[in-house]
N, C-alpha and C. Protein backbone atom coordinates (compact mmCIF):
# COMPACT_ATOMS: atom_id res chain seq x y z
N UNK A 1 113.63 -257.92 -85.21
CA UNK A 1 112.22 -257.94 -85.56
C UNK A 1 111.68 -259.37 -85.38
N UNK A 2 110.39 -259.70 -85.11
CA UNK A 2 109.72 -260.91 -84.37
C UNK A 2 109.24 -261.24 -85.83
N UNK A 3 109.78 -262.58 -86.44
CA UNK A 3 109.01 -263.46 -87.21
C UNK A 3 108.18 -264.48 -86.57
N UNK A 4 106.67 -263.78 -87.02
CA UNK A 4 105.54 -264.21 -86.66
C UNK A 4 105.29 -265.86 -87.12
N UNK A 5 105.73 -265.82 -88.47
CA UNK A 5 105.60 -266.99 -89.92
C UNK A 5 106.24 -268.15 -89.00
N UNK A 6 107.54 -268.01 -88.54
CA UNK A 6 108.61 -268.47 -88.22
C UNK A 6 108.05 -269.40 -86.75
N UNK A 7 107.76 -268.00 -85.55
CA UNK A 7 107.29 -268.62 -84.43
C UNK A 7 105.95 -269.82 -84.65
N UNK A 8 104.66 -269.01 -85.60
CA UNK A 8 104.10 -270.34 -85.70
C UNK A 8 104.48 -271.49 -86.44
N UNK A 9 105.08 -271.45 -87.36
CA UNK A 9 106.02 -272.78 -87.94
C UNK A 9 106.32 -273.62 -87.19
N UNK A 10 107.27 -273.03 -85.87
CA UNK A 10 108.30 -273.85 -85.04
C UNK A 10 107.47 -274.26 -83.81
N UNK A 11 106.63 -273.58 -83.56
CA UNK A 11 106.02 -273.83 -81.96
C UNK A 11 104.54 -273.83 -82.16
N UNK A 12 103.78 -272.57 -82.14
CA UNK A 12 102.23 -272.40 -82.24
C UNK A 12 101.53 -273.75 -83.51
N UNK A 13 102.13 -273.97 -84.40
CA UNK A 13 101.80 -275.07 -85.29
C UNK A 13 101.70 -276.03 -85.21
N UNK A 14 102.42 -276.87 -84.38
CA UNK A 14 102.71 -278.01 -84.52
C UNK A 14 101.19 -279.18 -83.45
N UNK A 15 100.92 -279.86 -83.99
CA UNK A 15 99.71 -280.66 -84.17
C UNK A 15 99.35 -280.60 -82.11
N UNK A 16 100.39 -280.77 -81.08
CA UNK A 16 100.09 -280.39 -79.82
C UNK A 16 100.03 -279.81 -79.62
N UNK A 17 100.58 -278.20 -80.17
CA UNK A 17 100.37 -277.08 -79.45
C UNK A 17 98.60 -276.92 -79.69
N UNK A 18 98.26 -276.92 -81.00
CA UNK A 18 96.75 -276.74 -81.58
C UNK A 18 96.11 -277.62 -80.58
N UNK A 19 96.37 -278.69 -80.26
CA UNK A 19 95.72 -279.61 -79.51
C UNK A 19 95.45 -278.63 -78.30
N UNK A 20 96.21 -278.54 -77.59
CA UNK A 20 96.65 -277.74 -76.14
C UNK A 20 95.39 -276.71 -76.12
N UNK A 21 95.63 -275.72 -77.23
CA UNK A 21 95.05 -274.36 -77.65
C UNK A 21 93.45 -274.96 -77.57
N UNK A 22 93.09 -275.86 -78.30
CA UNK A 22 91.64 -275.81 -78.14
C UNK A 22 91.32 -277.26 -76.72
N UNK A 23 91.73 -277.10 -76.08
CA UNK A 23 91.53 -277.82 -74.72
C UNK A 23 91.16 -276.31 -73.65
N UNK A 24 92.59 -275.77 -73.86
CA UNK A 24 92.17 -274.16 -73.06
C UNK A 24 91.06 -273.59 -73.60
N UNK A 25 90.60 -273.23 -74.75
CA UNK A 25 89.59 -272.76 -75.47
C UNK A 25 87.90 -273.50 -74.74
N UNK A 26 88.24 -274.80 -75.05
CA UNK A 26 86.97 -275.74 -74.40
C UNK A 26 87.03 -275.53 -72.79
N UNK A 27 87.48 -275.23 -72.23
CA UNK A 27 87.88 -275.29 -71.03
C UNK A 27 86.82 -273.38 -70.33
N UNK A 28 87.37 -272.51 -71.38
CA UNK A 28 87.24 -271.15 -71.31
C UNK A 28 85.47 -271.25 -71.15
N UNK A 29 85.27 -272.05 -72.65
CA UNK A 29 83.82 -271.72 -73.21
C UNK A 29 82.99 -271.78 -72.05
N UNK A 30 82.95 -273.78 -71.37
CA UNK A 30 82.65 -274.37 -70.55
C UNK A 30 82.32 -273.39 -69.34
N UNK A 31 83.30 -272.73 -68.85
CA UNK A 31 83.47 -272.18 -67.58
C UNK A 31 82.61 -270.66 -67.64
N UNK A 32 82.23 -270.18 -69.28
CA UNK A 32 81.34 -269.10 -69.50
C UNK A 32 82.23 -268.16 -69.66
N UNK A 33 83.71 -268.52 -69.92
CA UNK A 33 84.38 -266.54 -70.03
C UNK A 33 84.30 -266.28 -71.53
N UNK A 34 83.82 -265.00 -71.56
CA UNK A 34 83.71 -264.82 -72.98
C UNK A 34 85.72 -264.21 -73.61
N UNK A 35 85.52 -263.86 -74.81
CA UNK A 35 87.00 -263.61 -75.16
C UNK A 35 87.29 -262.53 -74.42
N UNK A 36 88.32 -261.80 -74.44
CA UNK A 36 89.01 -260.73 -73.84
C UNK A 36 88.87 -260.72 -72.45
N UNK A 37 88.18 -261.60 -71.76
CA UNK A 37 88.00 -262.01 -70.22
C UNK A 37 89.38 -262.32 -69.71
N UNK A 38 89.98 -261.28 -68.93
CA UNK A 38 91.52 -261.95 -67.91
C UNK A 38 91.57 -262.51 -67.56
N UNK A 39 90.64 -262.99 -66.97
CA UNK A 39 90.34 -264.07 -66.16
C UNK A 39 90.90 -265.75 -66.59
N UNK A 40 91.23 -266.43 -65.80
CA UNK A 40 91.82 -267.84 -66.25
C UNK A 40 90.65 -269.03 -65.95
N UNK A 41 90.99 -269.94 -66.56
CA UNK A 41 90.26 -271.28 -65.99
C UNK A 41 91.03 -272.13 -65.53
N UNK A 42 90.99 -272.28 -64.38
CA UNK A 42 91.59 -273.55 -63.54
C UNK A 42 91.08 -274.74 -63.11
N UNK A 43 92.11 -275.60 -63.09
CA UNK A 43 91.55 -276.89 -62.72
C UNK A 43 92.16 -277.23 -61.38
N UNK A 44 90.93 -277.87 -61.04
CA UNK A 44 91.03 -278.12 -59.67
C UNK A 44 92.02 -279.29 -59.49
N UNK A 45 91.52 -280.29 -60.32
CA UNK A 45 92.71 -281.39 -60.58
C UNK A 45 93.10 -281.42 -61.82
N UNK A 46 94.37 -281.29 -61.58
CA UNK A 46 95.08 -280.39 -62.58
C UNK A 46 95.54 -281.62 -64.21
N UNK A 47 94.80 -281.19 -65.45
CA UNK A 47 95.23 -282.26 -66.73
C UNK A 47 96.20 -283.45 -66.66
N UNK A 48 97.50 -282.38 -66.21
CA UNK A 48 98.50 -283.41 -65.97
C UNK A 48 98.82 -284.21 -65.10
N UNK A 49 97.61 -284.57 -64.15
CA UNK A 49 97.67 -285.37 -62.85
C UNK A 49 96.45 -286.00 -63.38
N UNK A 50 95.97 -286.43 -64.65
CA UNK A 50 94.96 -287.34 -64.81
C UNK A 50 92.91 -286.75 -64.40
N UNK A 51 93.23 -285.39 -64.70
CA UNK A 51 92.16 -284.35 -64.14
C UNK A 51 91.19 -284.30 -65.59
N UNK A 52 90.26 -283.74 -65.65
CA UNK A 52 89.32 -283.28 -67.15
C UNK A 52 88.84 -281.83 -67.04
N UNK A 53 88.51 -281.71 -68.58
CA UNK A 53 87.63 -280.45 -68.85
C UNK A 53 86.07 -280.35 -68.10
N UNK A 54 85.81 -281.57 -67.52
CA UNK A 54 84.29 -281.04 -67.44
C UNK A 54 84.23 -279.87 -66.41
N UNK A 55 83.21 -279.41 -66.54
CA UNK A 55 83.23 -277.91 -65.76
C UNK A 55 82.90 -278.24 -64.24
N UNK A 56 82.78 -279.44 -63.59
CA UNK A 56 82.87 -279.85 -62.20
C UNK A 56 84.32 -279.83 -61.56
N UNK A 57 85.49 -279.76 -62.74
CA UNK A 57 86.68 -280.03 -62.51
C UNK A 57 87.23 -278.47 -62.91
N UNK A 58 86.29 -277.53 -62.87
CA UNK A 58 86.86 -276.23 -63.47
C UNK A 58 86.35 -275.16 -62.39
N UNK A 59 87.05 -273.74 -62.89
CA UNK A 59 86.38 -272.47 -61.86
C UNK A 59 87.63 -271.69 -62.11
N UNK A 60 87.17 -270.21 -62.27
CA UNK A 60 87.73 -268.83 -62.58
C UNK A 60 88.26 -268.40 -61.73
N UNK A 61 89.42 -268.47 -61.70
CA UNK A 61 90.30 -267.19 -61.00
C UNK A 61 91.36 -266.26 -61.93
N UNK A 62 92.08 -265.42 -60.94
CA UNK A 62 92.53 -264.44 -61.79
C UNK A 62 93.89 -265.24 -62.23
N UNK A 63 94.67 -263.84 -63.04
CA UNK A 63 95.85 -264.38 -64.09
C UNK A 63 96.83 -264.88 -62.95
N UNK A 64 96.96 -264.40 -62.37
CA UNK A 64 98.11 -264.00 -61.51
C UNK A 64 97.65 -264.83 -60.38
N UNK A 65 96.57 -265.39 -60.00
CA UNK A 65 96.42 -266.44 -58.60
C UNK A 65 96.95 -267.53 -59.62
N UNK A 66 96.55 -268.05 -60.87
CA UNK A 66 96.23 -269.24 -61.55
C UNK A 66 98.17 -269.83 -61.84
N UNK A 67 98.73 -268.82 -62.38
CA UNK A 67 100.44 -268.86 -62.58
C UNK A 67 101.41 -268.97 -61.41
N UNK A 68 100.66 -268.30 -59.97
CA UNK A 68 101.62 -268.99 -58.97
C UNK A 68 101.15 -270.09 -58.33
N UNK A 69 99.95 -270.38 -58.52
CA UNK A 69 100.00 -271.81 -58.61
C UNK A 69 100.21 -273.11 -59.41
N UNK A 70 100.84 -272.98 -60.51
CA UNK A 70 101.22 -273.56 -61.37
C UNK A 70 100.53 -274.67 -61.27
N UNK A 71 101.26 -276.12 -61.63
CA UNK A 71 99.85 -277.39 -61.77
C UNK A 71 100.63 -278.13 -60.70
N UNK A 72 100.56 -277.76 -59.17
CA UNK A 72 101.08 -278.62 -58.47
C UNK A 72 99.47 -279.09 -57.99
């Protein structure tokens, strides 16, 4: 059985993941997807190459284009 308590304790909690979570969140708003939207937000230049949230650096594609392109 999946301890929920447990997983956010160890992982979902911790002060970067929250960080992370509302970067994607700001990222979502920005780009106009409302919740339950499949849809992803991508960055063109990608966070971890020194890239930003502003929405000049953003644009919607699907789940599945956004994950095989990972952040190369």
């Amino acid at each position: 059985m999946r301890d929920y308590r447990k997983e956010y304790d160890n992982y979902h909690g911790k002060p970067q993941q929250i960080k992370n979570r509302a970067q994607r969140n700001a990222a979502r708003s920005k780009a106009g997807l409302s919740v339950g939207d499949k849809r992803e937000v991508d960055h063109k230049n990608p966070i971890s190459k020194g890239g930003s949230n502003q929405k000049r650096n953003l644009h919607v594609i699907s789940r599945e284009t956004n994950r095989r392109k990972g952040s190369s």
